[in-house]
Protein backbone atom coordinates (compact mmCIF):
# COMPACT_ATOMS: atom_id res chain seq x y z
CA UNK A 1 0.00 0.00 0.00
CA UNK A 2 1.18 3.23 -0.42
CA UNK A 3 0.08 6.47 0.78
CA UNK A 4 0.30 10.17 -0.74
CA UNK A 5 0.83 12.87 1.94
CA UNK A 6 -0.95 15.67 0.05
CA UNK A 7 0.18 19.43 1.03
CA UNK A 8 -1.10 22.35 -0.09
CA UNK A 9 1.94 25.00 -1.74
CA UNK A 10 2.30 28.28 -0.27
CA UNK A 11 0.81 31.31 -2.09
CA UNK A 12 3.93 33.09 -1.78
CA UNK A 13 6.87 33.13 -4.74
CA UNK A 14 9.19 32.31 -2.41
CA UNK A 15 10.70 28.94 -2.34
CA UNK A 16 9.49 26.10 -0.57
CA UNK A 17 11.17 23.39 1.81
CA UNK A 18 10.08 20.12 3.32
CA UNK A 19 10.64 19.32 6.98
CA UNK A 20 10.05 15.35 8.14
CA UNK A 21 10.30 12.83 10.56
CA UNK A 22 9.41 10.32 12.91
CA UNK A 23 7.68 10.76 16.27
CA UNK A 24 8.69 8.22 18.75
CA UNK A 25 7.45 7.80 23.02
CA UNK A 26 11.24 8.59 24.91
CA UNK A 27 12.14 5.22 26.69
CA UNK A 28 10.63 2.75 24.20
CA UNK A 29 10.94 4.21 20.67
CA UNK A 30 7.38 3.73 20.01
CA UNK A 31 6.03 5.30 17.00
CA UNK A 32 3.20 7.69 18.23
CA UNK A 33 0.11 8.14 15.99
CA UNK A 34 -2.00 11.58 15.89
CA UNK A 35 0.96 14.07 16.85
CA UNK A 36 0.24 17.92 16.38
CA UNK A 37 3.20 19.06 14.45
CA UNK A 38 2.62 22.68 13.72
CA UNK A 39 4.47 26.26 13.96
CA UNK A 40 3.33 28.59 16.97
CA UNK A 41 1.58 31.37 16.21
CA UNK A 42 0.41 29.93 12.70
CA UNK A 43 -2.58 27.87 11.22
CA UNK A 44 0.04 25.76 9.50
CA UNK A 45 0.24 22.19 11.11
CA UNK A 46 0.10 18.20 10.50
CA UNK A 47 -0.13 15.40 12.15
CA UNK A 48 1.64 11.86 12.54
CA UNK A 49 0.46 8.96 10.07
CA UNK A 50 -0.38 5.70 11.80
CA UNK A 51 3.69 4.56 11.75
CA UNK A 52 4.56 8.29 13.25
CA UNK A 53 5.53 9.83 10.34
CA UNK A 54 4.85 13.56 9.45
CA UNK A 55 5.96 15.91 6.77
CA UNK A 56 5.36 19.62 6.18
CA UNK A 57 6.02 21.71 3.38
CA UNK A 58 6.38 25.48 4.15
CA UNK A 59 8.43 28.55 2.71
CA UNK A 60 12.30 28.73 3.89
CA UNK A 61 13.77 31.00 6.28
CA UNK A 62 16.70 31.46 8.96
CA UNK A 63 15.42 29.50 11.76
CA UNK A 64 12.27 27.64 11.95
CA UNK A 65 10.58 26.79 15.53
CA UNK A 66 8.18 23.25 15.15
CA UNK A 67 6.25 22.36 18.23
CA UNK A 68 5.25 18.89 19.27
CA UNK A 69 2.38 17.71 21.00
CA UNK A 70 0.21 14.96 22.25
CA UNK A 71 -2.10 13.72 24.82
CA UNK A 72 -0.53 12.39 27.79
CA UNK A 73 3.11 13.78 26.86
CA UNK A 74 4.94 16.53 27.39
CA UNK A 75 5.13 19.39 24.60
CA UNK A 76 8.48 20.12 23.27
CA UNK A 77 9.40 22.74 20.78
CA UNK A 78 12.71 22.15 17.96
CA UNK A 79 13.91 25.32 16.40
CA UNK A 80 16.59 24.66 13.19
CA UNK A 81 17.85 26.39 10.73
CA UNK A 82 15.64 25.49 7.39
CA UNK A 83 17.27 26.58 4.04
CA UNK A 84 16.86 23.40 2.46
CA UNK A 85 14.70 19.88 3.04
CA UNK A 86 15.57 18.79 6.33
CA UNK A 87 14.86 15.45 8.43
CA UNK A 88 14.01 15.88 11.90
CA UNK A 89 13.51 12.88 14.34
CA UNK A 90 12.11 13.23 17.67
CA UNK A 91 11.26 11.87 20.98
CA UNK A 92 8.31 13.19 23.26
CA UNK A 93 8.46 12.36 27.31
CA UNK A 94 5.38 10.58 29.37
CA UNK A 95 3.77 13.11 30.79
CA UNK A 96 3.49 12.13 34.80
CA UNK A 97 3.10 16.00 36.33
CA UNK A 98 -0.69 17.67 35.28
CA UNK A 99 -1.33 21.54 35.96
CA UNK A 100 -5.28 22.67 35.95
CA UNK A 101 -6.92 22.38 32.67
CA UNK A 102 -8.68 25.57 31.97
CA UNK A 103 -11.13 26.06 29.21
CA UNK A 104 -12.26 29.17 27.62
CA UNK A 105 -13.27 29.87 24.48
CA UNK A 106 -15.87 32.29 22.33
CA UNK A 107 -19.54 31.56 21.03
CA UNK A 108 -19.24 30.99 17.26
CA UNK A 109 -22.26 31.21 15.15
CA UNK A 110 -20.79 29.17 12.03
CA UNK A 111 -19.77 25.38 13.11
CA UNK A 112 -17.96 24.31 10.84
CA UNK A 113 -15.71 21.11 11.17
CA UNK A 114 -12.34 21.35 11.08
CA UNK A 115 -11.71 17.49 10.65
CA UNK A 116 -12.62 16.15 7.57
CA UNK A 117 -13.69 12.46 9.01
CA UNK A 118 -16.72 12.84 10.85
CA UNK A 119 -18.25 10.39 13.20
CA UNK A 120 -14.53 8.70 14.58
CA UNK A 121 -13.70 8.01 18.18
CA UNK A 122 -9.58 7.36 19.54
CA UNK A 123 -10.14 5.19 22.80
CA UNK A 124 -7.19 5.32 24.52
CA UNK A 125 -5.72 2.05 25.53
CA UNK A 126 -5.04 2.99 29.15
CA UNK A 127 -8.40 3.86 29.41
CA UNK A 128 -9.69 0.68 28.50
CA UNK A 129 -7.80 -1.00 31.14
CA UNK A 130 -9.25 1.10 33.80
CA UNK A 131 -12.69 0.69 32.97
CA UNK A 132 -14.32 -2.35 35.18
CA UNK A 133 -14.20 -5.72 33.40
CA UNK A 134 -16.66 -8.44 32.94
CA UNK A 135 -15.04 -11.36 35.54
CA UNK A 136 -12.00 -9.15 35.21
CA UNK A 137 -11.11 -9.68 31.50
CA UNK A 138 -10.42 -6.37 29.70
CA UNK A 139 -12.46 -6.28 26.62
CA UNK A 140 -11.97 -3.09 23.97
CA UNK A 141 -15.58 -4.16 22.38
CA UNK A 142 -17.25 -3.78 25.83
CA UNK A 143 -15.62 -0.37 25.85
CA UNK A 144 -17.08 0.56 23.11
CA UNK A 145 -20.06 -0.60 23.84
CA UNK A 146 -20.25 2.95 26.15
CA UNK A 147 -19.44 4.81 23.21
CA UNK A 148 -22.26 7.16 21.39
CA UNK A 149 -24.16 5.59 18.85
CA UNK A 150 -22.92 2.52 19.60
CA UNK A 151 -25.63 -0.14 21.75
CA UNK A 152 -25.26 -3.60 23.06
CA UNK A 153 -27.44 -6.69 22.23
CA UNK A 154 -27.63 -9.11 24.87
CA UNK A 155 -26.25 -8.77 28.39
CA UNK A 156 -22.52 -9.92 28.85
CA UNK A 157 -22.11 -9.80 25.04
CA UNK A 158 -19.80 -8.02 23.37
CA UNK A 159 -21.93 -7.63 19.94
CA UNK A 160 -21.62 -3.72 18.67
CA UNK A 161 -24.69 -2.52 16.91
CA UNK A 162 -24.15 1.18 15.43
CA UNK A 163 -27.01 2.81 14.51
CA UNK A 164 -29.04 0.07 13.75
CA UNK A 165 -26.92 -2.08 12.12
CA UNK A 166 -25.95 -6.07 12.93
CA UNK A 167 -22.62 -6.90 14.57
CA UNK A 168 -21.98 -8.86 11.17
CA UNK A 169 -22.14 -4.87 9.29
CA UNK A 170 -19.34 -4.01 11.22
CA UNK A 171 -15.72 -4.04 9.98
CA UNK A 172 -12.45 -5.11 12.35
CA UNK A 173 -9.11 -4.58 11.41
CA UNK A 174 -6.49 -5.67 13.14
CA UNK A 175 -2.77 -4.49 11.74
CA UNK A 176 -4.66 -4.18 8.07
CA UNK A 177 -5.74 -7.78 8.50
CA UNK A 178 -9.70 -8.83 8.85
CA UNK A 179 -11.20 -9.99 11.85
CA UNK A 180 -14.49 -12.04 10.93
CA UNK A 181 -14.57 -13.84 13.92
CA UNK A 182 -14.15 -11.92 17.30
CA UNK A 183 -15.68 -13.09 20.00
CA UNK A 184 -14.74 -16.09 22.56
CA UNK A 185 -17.39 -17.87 24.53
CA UNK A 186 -20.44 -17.73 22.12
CA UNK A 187 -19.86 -13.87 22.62
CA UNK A 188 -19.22 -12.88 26.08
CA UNK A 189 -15.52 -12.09 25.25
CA UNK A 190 -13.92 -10.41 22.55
CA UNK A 191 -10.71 -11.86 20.88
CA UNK A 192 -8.26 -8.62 21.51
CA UNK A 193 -5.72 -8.74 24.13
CA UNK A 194 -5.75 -4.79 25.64
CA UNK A 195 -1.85 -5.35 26.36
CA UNK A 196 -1.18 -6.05 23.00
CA UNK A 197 -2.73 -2.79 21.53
CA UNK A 198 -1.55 0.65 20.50
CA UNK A 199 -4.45 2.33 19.33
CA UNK A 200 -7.98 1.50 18.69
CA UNK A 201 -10.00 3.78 16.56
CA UNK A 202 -14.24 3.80 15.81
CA UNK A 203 -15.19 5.37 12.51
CA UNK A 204 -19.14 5.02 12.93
CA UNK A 205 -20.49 6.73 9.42
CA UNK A 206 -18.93 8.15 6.69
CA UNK A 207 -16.29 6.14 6.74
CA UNK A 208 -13.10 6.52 3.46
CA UNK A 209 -14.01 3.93 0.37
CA UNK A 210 -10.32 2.15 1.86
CA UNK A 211 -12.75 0.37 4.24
CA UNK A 212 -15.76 -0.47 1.68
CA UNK A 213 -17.46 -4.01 2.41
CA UNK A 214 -19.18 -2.93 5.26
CA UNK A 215 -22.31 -0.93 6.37
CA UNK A 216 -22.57 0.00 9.81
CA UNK A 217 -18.74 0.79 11.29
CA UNK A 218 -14.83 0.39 10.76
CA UNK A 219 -13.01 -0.32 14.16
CA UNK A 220 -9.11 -0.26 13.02
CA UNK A 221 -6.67 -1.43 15.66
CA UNK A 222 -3.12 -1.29 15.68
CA UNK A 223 -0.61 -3.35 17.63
CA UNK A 224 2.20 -2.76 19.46
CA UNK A 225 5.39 -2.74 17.93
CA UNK A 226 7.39 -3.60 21.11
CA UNK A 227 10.05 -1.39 22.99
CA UNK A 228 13.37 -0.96 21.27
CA UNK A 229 14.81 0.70 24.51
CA UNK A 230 14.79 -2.16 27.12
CA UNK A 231 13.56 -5.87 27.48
CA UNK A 232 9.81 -5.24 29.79
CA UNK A 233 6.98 -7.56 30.18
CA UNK A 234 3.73 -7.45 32.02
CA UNK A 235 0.97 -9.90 33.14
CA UNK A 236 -2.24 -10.88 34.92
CA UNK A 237 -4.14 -13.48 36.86
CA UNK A 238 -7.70 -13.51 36.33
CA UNK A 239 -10.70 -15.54 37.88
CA UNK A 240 -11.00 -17.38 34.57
CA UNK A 241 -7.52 -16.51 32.42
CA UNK A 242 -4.21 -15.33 32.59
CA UNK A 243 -1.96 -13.18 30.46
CA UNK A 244 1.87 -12.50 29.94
CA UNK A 245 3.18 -9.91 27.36
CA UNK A 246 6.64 -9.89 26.68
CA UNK A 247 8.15 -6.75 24.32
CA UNK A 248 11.97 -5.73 23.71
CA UNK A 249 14.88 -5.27 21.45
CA UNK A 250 15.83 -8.16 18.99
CA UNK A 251 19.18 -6.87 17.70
CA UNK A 252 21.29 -3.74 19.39
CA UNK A 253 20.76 -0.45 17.65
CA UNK A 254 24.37 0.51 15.74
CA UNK A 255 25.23 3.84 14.61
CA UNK A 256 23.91 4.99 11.23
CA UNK A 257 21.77 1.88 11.10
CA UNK A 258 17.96 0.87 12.39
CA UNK A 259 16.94 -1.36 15.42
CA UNK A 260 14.24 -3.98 15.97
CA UNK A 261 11.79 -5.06 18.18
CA UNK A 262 9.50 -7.61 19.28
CA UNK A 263 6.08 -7.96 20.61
CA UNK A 264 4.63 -11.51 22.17
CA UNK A 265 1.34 -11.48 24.16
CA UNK A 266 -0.63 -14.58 25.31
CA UNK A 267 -3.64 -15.27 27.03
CA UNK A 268 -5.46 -18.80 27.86
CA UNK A 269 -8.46 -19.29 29.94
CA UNK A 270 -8.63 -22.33 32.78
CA UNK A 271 -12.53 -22.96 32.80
CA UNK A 272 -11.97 -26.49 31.57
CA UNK A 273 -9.20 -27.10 34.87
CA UNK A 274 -11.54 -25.28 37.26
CA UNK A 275 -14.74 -27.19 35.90
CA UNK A 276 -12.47 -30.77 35.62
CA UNK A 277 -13.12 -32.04 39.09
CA UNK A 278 -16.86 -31.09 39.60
CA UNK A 279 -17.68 -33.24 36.28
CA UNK A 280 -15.57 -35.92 37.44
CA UNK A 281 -17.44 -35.87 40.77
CA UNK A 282 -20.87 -36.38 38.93
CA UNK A 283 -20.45 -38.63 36.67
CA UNK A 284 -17.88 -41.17 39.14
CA UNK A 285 -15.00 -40.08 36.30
CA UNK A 286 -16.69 -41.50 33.48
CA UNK A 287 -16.57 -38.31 31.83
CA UNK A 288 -14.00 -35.77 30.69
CA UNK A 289 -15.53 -32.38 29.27
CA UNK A 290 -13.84 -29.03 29.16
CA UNK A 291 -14.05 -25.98 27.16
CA UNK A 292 -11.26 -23.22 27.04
CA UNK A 293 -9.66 -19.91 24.43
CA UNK A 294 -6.47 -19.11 23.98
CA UNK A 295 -5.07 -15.94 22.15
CA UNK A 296 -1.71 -14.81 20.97
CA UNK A 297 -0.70 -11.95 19.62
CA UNK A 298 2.94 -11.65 17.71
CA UNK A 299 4.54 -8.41 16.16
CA UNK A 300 8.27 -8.38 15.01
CA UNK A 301 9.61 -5.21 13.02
CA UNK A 302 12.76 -3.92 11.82
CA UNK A 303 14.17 -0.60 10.91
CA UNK A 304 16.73 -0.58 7.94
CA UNK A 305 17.19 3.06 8.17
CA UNK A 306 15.55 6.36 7.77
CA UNK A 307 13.88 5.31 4.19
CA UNK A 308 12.60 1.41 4.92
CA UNK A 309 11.09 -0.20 7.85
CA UNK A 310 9.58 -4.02 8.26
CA UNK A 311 6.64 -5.11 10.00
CA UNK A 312 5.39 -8.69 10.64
CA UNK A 313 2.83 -9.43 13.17
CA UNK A 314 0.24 -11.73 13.17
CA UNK A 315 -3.15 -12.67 15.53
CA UNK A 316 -3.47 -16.92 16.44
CA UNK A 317 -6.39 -18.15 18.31
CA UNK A 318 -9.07 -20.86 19.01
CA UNK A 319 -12.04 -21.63 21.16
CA UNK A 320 -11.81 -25.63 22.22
CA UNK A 321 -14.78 -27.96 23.35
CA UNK A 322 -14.33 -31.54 23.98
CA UNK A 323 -15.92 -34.26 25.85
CA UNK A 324 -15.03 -37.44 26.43
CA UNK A 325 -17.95 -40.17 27.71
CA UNK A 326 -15.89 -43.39 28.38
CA UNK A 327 -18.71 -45.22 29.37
CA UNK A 328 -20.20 -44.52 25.75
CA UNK A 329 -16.98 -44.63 23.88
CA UNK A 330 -18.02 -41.39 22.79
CA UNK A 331 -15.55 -38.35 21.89
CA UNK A 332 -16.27 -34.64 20.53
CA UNK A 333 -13.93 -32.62 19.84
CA UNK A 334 -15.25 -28.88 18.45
CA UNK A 335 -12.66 -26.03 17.66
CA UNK A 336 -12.88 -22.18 16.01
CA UNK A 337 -10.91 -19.37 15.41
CA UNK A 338 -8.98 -17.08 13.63
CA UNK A 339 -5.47 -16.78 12.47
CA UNK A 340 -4.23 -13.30 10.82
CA UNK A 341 -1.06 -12.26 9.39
CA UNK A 342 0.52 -9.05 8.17
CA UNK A 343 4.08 -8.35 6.11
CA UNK A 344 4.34 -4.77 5.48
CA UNK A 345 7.74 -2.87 4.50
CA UNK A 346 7.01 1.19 4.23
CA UNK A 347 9.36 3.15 2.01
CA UNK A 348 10.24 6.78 2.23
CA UNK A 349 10.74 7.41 -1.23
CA UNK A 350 10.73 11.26 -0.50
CA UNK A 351 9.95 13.96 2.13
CA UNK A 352 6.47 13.83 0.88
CA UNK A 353 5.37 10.63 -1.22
CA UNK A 354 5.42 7.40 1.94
C-alpha cells in the first residue's frame, strides 16, 4: 500500500522546503500516531500517520521553531535552521506532572468542522484497562459498547450494533488484517488482548471507500510494535484466564543503522481445569468435558534506516470444546478461530510521497 501525503503549496513566490520525521514515546521508541506538528503562532500544522511519520512543506527562512504535542506527553518545541529539506527525528516524554486544565473559548455562530472524518472516536488504551471488566477480563468491544451511537445486544455480550446495524455490518481490522470472527465464549468475550494494543480507533459513518465491504462501522486497531529501549513484560491473573506480554529489542541499535523489536502477548483461559473435578465428581469419572480460548498476539519489526522499515505481526487463536464419555466410547472434539497475518515494509521514497 502506499500512501500520498498531500500538502497544499504556499501562495507566496518564495521557495518552498520540506521538513520530516518520525515521532517516537522517549524510553521505548514507540512510534506515536496523531501528533500535532505545527508552527506557533500559525494555522500551518500536521499530524503523525499511523507509523509516526509527518511531513510539512512550508516557505524557507533562517530559523524555523516546530512544536510537538500529544495527549498524555509533554510538549516540546525544535527550532533549526531550514534553508533546504531537512529530516528531523524526535522523541516526546510521558507526561506524569498535570497543571489545571482551563477552558475558555468564544460563542461561534458558524460550526464548521475542522476534521474532515466525521463520526470517529480514539479510545485510549489505558483507558480501557481502567474501565471495570466483565469477571475481570479487559475487553476493547465492551468499551465501546459505552461509546455514542454505539448499543449492546444481549447482556454480557460483546456484539456492537451502530445505529441500527448487525454486529456482522461491522468491519475489524487488526494491523490491516480482517477480523471475521471476534468473539470467545459464544460472545461474552472479545478476541483482543488490551496489552497487545496501541491504538484503537471507531469510525461510525462516513467512513473513506479504503474500508468499503461494510455498512454499519470500521473499528481499526493497531498493535504494538514492542520497545526498542529495554527488554519489559507485564501480566495478569484472572478468575477465569491469565496473560503474559513480553516486548523488547531483537538486535542492538548501531550507529547509522535501524533497530528492531519484538512484541509476544498470550492469554489462555482455565474454565476447563476449574470445571475438571466437579464433572468428574458427577459422573464417578466416566466423563471428561472441558471448554477453554487461547489468544496470541505476535509483532516483530525492523528498521533498515531512515527510508525502509519491516513489519510482521500476526493474531493466532481458538475456542476448544471436547468431551469425552468413556462409558459410551463417545468423543467430541469442536474447535474455532482465527489466524491473521501481516508483512508490510514502508518506504520513504521522499519527504512527501510514503
Amino acid at each position: 500500500m502506499v500512501g500520498f501525503i498531500a500538502l497544499a503549496q504556499p501562495s507566496s513566490t518564495r521557495s518552498v522546503a520540506t521538513v520530516s520525521g518520525y515521532v517516537r514515546e522517549k524510553g521505548s521508541s514507540e512510534a506515536l500516531i496523531g501528533v500535532n506538528v505545527y508552527l506557533p503562532g500559525t494555522s500551518t500544522g500536521t499530524v503523525t500517520n499511523t507509523y509516526g511519520f509527518y511531513s510539512l512543506t512550508i516557505p524557507v527562512q533562517d530559523s524555523l521553531t516546530l512544536s510537538f504535542s500529544f495527549v498524555g506527553y509533554e510538549s516540546i518545541q525544535e527550532t533549526l535552521p531550514f534553508r533546504k529539506n531537512t529530516v528531523l527525528d524526535v522523541q516526546l516524554t510521558p507526561g506524569r506532572l498535570l497543571s489545571e486544565v482551563v477552558v475558555t473559548g468564544n460563542r461561534s455562530e458558524e460550526k464548521v468542522s475542522e476534521s474532515p472524518q466525521m463520526s470517529t472516536i480514539d479510545v485510549p488504551v489505558a483507558q480501557i484497562k481502567k474501565i471495570p471488566a466483565f469477571l475481570g477480563e479487559k475487553d476493547v468491544l465492551k468499551v465501546l459498547q459505552l461509546m455514542p451511537g454505539v448499543q449492546k445486544g444481549s447482556e454480557g455480550s460483546t456484539g456492537i450494533y451502530v445505529r441500527g446495524g448487525g454486529p456482522d455490518q461491522n468491519l475489524i481490522i487488526v494491523d490491516d488484517a480482517i477480523v471475521y470472527n471476534a468473539n470467545h465464549l459464544f460472545g461474552f468475550f472479545s478476541v483482543f488482548n488490551g496489552d497487545a494494543l496501541k491504538s484503537v480507533e471507531l469510525i461510525k459513518g462516513g467512513f473513506p471507500a479504503r474500508y468499503g465491504g461494510r455498512l454499519s462501522s470500521v473499528i481499526e486497531m493497531n498493535m504494538k510494535e514492542g520497545n526498542k529501549e529495554k527488554l519489559h513484560g507485564e501480566g495478569g491473573i484472572g478468575l477465569i484466564a491469565s496473560r503474559l506480554t513480553l516486548e523488547g529489542p531483537l538486535t542492538k541499535k548501531k550507529s547509522g543503522a535501524g533497530s528492531s523489536s519484538f512484541l509476544v502477548s498470550a492469554r489462555r483461559t482455565y474454565l476447563d481445569f476449574v470445571a475438571r473435578p466437579l464433572i468428574k465428581q458427577q459422573t464417578d469419572g466416566q466423563v471428561v468435558a472441558g471448554y477453554y480460548f487461547y489468544d496470541l498476539n505476535a509483532k516483530a519489526n525492523y528498521d533498515f534506516g531512515p527510508k525502509n522499515k519491516l513489519y510482521l505481526s500476526g493474531y493466532f487463536g481458538q475456542d476448544r470444546f471436547y468431551v469425552d464419555d468413556q462409558e459410551t466410547a463417545t468423543k467430541i472434539n469442536l474447535d474455532w478461530g482465527n489466524s491473521t497475518a501481516t508483512l508490510r515494509w514502508n518506504h520513504l521514497f521522499s519527504q512527501r510521497l510514503f
